[in-house]
PDB file of N, CA and C in Angstrom:
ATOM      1  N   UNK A   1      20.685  15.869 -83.626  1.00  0.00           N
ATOM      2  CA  UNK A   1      20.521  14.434 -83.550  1.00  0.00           C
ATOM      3  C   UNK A   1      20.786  13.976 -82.130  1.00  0.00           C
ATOM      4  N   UNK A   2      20.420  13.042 -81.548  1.00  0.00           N
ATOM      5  CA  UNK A   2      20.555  11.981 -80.821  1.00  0.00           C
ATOM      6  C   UNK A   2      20.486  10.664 -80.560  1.00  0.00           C
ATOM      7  N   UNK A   3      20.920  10.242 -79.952  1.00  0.00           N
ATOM      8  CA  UNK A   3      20.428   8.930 -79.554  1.00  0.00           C
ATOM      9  C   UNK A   3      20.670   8.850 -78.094  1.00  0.00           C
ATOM     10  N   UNK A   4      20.130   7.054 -77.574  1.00  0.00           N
ATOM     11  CA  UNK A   4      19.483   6.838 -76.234  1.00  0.00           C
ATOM     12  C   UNK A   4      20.464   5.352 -76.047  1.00  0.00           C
ATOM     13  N   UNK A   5      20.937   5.377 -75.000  1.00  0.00           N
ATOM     14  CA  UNK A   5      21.930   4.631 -74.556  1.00  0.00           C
ATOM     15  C   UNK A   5      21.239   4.161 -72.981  1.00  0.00           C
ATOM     16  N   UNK A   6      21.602   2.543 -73.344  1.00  0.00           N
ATOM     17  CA  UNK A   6      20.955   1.849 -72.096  1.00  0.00           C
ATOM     18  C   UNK A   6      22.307   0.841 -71.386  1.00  0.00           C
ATOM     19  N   UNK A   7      22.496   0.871 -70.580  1.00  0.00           N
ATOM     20  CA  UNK A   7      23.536  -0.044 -69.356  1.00  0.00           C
ATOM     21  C   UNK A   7      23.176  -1.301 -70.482  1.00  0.00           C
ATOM     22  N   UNK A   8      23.645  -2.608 -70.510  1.00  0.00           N
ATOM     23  CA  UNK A   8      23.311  -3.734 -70.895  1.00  0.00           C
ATOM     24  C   UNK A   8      24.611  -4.878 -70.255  1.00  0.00           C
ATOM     25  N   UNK A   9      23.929  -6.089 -70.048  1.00  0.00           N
ATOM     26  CA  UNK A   9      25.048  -7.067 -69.703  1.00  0.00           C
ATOM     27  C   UNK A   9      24.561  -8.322 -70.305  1.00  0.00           C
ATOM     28  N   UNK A  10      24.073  -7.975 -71.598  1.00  0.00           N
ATOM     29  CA  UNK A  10      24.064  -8.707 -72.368  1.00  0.00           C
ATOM     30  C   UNK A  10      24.871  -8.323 -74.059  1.00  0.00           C
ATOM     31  N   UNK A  11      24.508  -8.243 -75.341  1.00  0.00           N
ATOM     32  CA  UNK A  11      24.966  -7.223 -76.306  1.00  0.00           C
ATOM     33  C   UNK A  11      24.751  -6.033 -75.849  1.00  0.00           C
ATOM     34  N   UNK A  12      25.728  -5.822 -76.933  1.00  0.00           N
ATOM     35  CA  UNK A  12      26.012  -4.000 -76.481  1.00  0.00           C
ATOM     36  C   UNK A  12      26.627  -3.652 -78.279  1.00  0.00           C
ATOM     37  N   UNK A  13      26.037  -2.516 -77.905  1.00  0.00           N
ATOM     38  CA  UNK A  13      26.813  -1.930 -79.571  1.00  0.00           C
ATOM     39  C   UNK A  13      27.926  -0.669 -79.031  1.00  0.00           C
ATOM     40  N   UNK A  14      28.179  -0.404 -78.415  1.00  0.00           N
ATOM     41  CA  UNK A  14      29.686   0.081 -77.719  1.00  0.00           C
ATOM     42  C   UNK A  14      29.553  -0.382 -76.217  1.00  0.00           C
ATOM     43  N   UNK A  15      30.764   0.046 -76.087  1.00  0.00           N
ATOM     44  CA  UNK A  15      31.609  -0.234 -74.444  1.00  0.00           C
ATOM     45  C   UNK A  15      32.397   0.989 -73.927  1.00  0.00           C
ATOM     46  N   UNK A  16      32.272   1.395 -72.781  1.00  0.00           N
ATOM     47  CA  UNK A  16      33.049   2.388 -72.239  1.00  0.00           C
ATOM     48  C   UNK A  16      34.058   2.323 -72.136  1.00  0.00           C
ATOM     49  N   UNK A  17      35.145   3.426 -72.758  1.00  0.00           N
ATOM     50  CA  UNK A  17      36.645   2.291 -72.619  1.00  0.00           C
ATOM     51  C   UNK A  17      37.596   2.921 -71.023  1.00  0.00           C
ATOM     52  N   UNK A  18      36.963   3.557 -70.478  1.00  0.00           N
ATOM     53  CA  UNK A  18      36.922   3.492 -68.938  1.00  0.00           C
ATOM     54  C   UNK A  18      37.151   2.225 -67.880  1.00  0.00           C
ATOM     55  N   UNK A  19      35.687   2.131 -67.890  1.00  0.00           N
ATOM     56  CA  UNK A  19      35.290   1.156 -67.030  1.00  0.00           C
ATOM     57  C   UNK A  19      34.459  -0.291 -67.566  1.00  0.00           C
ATOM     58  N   UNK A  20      34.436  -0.511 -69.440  1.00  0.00           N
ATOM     59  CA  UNK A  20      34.346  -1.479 -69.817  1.00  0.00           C
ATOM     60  C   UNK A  20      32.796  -1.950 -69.581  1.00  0.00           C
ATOM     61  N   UNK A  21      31.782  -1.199 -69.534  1.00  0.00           N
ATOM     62  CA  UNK A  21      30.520  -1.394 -69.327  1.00  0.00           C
ATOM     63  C   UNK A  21      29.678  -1.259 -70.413  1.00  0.00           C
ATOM     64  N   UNK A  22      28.762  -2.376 -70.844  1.00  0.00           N
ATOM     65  CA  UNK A  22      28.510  -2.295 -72.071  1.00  0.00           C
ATOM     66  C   UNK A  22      27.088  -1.667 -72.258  1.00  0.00           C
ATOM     67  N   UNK A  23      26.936  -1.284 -73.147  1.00  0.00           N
ATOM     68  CA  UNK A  23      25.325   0.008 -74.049  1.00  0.00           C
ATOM     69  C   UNK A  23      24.940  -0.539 -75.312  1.00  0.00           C
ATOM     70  N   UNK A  24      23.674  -0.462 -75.019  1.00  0.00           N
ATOM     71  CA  UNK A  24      22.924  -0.950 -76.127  1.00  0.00           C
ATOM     72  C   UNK A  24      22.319   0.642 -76.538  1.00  0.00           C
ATOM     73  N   UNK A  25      23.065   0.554 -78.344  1.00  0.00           N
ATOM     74  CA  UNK A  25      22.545   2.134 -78.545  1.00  0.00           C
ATOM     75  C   UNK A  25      21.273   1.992 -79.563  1.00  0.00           C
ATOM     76  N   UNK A  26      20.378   2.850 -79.485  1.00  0.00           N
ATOM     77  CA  UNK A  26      19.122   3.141 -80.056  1.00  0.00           C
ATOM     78  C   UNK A  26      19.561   4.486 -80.760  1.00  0.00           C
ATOM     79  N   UNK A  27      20.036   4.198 -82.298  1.00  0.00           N
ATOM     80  CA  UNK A  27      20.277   5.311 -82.971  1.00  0.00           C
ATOM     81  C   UNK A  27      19.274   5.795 -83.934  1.00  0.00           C
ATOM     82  N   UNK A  28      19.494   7.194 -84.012  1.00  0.00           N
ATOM     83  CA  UNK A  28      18.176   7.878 -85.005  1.00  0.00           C
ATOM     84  C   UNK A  28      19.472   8.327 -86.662  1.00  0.00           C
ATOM     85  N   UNK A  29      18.696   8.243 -87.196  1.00  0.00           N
ATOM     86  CA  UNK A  29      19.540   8.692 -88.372  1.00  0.00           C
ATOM     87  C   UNK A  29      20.384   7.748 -89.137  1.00  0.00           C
ATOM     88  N   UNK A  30      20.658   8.217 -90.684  1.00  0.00           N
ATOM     89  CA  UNK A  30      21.358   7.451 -91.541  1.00  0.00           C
ATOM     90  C   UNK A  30      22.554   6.732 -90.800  1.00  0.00           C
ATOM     91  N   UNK A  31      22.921   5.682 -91.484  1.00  0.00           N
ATOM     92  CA  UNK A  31      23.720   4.441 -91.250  1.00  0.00           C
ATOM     93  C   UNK A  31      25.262   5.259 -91.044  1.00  0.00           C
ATOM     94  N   UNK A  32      25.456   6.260 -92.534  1.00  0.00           N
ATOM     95  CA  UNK A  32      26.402   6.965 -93.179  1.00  0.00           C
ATOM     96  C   UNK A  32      27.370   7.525 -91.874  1.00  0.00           C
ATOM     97  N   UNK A  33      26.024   8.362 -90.867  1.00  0.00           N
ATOM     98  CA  UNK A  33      26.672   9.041 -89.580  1.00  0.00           C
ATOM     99  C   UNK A  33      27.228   7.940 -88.681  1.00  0.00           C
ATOM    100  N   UNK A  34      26.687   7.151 -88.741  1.00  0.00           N
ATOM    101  CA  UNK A  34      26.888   5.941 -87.252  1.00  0.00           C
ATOM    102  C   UNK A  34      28.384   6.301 -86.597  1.00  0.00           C
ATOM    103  N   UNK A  35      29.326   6.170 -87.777  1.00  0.00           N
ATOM    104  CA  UNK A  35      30.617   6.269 -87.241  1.00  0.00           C
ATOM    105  C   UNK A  35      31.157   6.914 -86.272  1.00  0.00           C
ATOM    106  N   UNK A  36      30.893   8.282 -86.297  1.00  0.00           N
ATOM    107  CA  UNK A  36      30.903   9.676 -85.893  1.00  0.00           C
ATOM    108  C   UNK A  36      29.948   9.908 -84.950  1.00  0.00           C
ATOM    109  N   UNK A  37      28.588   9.050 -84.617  1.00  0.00           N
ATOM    110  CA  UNK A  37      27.811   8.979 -83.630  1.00  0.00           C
ATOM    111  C   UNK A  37      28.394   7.745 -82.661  1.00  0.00           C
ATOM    112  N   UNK A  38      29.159   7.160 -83.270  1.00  0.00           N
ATOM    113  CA  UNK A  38      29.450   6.440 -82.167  1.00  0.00           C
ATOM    114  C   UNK A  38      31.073   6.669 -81.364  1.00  0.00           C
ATOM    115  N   UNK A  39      31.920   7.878 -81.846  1.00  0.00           N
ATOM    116  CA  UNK A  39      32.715   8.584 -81.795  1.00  0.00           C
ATOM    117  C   UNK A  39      31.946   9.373 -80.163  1.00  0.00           C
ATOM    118  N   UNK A  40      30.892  10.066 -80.700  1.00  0.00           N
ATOM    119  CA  UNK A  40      30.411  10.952 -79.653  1.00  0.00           C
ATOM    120  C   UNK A  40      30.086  10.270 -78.523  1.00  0.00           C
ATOM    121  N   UNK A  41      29.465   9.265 -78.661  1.00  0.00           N
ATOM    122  CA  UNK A  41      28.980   8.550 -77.656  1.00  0.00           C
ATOM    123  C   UNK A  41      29.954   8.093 -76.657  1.00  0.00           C
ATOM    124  N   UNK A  42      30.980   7.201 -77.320  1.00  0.00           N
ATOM    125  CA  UNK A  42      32.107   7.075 -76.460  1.00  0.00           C
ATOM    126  C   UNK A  42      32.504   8.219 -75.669  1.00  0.00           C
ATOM    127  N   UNK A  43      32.750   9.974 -76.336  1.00  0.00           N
ATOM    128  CA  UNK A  43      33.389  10.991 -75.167  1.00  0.00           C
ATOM    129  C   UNK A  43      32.448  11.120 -74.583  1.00  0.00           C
ATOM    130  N   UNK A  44      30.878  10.571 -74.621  1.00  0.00           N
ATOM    131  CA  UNK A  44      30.236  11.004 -73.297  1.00  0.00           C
ATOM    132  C   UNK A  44      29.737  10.344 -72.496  1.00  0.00           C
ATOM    133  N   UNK A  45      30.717   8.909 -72.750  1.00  0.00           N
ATOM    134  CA  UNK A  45      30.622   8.117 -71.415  1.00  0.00           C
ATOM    135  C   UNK A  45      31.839   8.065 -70.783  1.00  0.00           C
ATOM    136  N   UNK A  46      32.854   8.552 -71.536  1.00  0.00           N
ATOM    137  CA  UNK A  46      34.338   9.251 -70.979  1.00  0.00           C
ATOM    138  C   UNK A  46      34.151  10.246 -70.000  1.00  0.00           C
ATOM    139  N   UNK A  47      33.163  11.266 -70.074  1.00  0.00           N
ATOM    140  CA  UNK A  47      33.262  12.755 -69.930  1.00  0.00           C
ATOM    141  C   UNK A  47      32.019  12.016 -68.449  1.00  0.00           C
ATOM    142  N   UNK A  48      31.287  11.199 -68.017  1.00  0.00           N
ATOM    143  CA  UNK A  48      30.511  11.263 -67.269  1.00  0.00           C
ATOM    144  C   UNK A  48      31.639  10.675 -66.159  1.00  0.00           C
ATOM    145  N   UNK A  49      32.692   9.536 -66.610  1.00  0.00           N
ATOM    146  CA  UNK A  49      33.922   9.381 -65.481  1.00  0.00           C
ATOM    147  C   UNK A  49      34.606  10.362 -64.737  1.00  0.00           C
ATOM    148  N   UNK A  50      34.364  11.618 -65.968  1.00  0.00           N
ATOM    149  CA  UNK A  50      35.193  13.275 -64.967  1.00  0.00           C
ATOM    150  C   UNK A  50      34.778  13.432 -64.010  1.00  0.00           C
ATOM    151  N   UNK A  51      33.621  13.174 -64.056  1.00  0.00           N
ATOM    152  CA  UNK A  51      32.578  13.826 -62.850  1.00  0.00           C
ATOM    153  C   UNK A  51      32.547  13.068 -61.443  1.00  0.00           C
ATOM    154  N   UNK A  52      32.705  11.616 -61.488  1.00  0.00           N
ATOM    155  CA  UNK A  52      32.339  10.570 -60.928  1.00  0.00           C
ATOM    156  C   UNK A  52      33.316   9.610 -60.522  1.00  0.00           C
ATOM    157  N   UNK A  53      34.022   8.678 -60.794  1.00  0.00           N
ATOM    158  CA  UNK A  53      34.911   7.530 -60.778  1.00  0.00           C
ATOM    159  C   UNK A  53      35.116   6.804 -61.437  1.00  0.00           C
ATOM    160  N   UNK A  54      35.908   6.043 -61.392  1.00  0.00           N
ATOM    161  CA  UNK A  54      36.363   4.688 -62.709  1.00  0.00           C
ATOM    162  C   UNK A  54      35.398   3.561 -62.771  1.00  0.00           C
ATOM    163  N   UNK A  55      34.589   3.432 -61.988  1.00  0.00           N
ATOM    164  CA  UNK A  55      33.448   2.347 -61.686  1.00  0.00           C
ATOM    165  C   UNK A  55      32.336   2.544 -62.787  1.00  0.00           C
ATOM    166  N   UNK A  56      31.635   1.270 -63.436  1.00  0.00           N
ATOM    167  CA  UNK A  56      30.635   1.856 -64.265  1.00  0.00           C
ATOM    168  C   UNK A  56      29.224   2.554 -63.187  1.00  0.00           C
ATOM    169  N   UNK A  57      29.401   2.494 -62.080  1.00  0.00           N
ATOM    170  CA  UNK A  57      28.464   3.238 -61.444  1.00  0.00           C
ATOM    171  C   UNK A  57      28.073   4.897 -61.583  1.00  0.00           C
ATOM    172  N   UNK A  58      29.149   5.319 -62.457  1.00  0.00           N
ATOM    173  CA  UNK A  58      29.020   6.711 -62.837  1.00  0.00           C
ATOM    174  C   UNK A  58      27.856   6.836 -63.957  1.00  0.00           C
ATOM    175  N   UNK A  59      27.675   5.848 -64.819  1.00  0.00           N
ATOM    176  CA  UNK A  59      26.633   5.762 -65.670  1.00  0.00           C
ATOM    177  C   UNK A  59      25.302   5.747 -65.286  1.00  0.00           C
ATOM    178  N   UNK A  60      24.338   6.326 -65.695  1.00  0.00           N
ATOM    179  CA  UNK A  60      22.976   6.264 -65.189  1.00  0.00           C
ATOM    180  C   UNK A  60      22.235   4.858 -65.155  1.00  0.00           C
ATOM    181  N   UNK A  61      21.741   4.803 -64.569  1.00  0.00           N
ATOM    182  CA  UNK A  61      21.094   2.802 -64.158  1.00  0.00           C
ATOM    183  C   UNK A  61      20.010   2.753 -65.364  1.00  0.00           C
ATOM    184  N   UNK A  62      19.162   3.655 -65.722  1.00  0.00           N
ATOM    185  CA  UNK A  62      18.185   3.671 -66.632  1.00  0.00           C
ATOM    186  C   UNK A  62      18.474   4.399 -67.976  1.00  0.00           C
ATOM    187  N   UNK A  63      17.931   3.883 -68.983  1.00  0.00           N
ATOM    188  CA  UNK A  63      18.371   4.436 -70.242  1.00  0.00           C
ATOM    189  C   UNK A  63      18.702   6.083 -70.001  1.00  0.00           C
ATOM    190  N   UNK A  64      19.022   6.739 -71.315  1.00  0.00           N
ATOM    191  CA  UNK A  64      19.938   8.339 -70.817  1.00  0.00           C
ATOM    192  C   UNK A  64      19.792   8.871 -72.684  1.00  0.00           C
ATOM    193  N   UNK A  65      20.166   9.916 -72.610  1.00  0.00           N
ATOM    194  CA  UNK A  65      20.071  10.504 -74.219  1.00  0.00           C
ATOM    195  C   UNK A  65      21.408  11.219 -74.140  1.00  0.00           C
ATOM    196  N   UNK A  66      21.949  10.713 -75.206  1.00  0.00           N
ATOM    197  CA  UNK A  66      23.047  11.916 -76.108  1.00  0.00           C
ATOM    198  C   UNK A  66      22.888  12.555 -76.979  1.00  0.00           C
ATOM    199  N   UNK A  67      23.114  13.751 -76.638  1.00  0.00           N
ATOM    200  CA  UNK A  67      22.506  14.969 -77.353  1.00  0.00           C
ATOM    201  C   UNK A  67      23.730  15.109 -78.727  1.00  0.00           C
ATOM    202  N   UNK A  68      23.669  15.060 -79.991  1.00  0.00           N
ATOM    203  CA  UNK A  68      25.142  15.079 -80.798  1.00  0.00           C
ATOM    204  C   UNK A  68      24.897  15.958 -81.479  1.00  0.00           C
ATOM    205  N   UNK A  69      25.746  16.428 -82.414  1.00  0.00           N
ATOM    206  CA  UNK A  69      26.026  17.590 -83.327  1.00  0.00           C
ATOM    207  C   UNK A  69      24.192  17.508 -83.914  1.00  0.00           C
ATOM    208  N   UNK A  70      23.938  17.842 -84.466  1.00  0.00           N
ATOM    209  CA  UNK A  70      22.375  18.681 -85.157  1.00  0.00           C
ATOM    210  C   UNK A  70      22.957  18.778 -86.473  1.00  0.00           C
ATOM    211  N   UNK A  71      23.903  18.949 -87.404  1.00  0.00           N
ATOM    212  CA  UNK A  71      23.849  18.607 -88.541  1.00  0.00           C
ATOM    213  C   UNK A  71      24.702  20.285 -89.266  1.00  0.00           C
ATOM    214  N   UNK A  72      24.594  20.959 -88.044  1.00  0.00           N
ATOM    215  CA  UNK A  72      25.048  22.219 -88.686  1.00  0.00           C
ATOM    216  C   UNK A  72      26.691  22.572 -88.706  1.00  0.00           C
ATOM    217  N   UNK A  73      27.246  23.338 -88.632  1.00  0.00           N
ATOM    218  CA  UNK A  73      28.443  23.652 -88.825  1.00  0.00           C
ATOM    219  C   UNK A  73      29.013  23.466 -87.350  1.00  0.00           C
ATOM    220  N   UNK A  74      30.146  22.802 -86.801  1.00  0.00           N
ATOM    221  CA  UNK A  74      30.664  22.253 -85.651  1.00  0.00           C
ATOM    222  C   UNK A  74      30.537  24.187 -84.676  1.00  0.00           C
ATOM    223  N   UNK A  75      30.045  23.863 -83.468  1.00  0.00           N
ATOM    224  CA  UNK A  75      29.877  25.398 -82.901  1.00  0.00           C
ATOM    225  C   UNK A  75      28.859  25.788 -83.222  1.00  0.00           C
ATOM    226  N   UNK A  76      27.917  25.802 -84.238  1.00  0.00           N
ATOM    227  CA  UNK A  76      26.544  26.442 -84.712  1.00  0.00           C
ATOM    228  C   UNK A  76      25.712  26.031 -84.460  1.00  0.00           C
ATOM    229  N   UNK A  77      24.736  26.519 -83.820  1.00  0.00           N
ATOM    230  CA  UNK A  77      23.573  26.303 -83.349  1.00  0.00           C
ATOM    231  C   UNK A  77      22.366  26.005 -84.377  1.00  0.00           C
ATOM    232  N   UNK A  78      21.211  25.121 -84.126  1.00  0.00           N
ATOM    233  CA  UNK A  78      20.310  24.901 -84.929  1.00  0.00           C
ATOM    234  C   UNK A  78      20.056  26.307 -85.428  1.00  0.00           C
ATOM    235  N   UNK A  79      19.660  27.316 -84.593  1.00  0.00           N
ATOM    236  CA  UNK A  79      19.057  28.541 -84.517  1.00  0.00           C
ATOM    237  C   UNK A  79      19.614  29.583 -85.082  1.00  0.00           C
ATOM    238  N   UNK A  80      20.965  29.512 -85.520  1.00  0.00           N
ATOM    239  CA  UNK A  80      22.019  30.220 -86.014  1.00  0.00           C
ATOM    240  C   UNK A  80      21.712  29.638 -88.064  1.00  0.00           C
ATOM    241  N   UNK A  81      21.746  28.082 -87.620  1.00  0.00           N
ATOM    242  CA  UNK A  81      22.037  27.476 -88.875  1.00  0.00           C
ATOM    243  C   UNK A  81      20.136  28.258 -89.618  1.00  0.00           C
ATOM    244  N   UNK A  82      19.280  27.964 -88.772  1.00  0.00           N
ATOM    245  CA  UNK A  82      18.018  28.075 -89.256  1.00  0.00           C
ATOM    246  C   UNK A  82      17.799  29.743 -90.092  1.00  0.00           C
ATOM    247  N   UNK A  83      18.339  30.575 -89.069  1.00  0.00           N
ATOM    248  CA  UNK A  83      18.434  32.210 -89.478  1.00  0.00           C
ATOM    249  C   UNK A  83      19.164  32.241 -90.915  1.00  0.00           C
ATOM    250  N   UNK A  84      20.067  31.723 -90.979  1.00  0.00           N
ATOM    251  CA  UNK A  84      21.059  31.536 -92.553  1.00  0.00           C
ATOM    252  C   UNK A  84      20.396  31.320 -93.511  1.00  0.00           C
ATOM    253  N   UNK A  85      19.234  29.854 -93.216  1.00  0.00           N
ATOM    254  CA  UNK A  85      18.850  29.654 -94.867  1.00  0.00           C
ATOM    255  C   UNK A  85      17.971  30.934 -94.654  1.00  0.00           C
ATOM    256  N   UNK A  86      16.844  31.542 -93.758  1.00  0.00           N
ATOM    257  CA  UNK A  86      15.884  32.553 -94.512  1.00  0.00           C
ATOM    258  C   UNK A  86      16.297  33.837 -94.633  1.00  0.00           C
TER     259      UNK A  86
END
């Protein structure tokens, strides 16, 4: 799964709790996950401050994709999970 996260300074459906910069998220998938997708999302606008500074300038200026768990067992690869069922 993923979703696509855009800068916004208008609504936002999370905020970086860094540097307080708000994202408008474009999510794929049931409602059920949201929680837990929006769990991820937050460490990887945490995890882009490692790299960079406390400024929201560490964030990309144009929309960006988060890549999140795929649905399989935490550590398992689609490709791992796919070999199992056949």
């Amino acid at each position: 799964m993923r979703v696509i996260c855009k800068k916004s300074m208008m609504g936002n459906d999370v905020r970086c709790q860094v540097c307080g910069q708000g994202f408008v998220v474009f999510w794929q998938g049931r409602v059920q996950v949201r929680q837990l997708e929006r769990q991820l999302v937050l460490d990887h606008l945490r995890m882009q401050h490692e790299q960079g500074g406390n400024g929201a300038e560490v964030h990309p200026a144009v929309a960006f994709d988060v890549l999140l768990w795929d649905g399989g067992a935490f550590g398992e690869t689609a490709g791992q999970q796919q070999s199992a069922v056949s």
